[in-house]
Protein backbone atom coordinates (compact mmCIF):
# COMPACT_ATOMS: atom_id res chain seq x y z
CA UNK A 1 0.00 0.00 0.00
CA UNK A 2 0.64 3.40 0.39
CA UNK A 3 2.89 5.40 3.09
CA UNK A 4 1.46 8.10 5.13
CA UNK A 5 3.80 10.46 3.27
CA UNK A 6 2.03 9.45 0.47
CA UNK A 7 -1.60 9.23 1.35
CA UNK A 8 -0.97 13.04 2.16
CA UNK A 9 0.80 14.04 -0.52
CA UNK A 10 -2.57 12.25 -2.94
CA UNK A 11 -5.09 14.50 -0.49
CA UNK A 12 -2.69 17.63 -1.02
CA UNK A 13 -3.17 17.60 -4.29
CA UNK A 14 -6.93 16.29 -4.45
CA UNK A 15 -7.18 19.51 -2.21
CA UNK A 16 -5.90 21.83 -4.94
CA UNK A 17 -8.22 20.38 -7.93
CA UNK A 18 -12.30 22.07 -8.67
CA UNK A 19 -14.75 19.86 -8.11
CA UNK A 20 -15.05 18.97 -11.86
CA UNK A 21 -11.46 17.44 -11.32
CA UNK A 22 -12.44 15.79 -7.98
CA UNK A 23 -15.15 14.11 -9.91
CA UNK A 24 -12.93 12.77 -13.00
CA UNK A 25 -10.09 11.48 -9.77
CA UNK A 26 -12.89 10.07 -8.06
CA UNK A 27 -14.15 8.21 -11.82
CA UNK A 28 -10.40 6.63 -12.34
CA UNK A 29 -10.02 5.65 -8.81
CA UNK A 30 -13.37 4.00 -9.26
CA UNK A 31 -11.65 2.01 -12.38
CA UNK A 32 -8.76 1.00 -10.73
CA UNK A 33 -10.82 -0.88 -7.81
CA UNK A 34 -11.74 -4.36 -8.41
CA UNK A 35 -15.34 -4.83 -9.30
CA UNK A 36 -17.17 -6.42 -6.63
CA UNK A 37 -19.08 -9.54 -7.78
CA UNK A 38 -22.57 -9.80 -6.89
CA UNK A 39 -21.99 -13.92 -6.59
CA UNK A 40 -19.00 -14.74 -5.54
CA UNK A 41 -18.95 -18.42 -5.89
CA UNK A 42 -19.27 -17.77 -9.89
CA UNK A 43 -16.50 -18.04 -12.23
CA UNK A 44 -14.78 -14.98 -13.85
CA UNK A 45 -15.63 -14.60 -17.30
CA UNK A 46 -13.48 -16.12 -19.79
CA UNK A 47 -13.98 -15.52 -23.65
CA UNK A 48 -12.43 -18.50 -24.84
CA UNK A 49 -14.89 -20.83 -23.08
CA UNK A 50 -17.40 -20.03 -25.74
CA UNK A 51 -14.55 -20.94 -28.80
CA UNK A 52 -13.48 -24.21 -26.63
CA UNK A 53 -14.10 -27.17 -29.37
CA UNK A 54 -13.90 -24.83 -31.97
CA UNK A 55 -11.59 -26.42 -33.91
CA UNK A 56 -13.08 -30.07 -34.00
CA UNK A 57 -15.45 -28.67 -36.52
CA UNK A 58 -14.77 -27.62 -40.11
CA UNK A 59 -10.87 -27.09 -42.01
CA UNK A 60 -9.08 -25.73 -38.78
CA UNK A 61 -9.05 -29.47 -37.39
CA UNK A 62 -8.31 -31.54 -40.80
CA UNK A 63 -4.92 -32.67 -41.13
CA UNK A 64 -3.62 -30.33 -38.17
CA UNK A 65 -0.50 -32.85 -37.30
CA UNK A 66 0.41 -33.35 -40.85
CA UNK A 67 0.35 -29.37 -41.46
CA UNK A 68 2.37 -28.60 -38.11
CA UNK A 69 4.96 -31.48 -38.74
CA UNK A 70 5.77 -30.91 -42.07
């Protein structure tokens, strides 16, 4: 984390900003915090679950040892 020197010199400078700036801080600092999950016990989302098997189907499978091997 963080030092106390540090922490102090963030809320100096917050301090200095307008409120339009606070608001934009505030929006990053919201990005950078991981997004709580409203059921833990699920998975995280993975995009390649949906192209798992993929390639048992059509040209991408035919002859794949052959091609890499030759």
């Amino acid at each position: 984390m963080y030092s106390t020197n540090q922490n102090q010199q963030i809320l100096d400078a917050i301090g200095e900003l307008s409120q339009q700036q606070i608001q934009i801080v505030l929006q990053f600092i919201q990005t950078l915090q991981p997004k709580k999950d409203s059921n833990p016990t699920s998975a995280p989302y993975d995009p390649l679950t949906n192209f798992i098997g993929a390639n048992n189907h059509g040209n991408l499978a035919q002859q794949i040892d052959q091609d890499l091997y030759d």
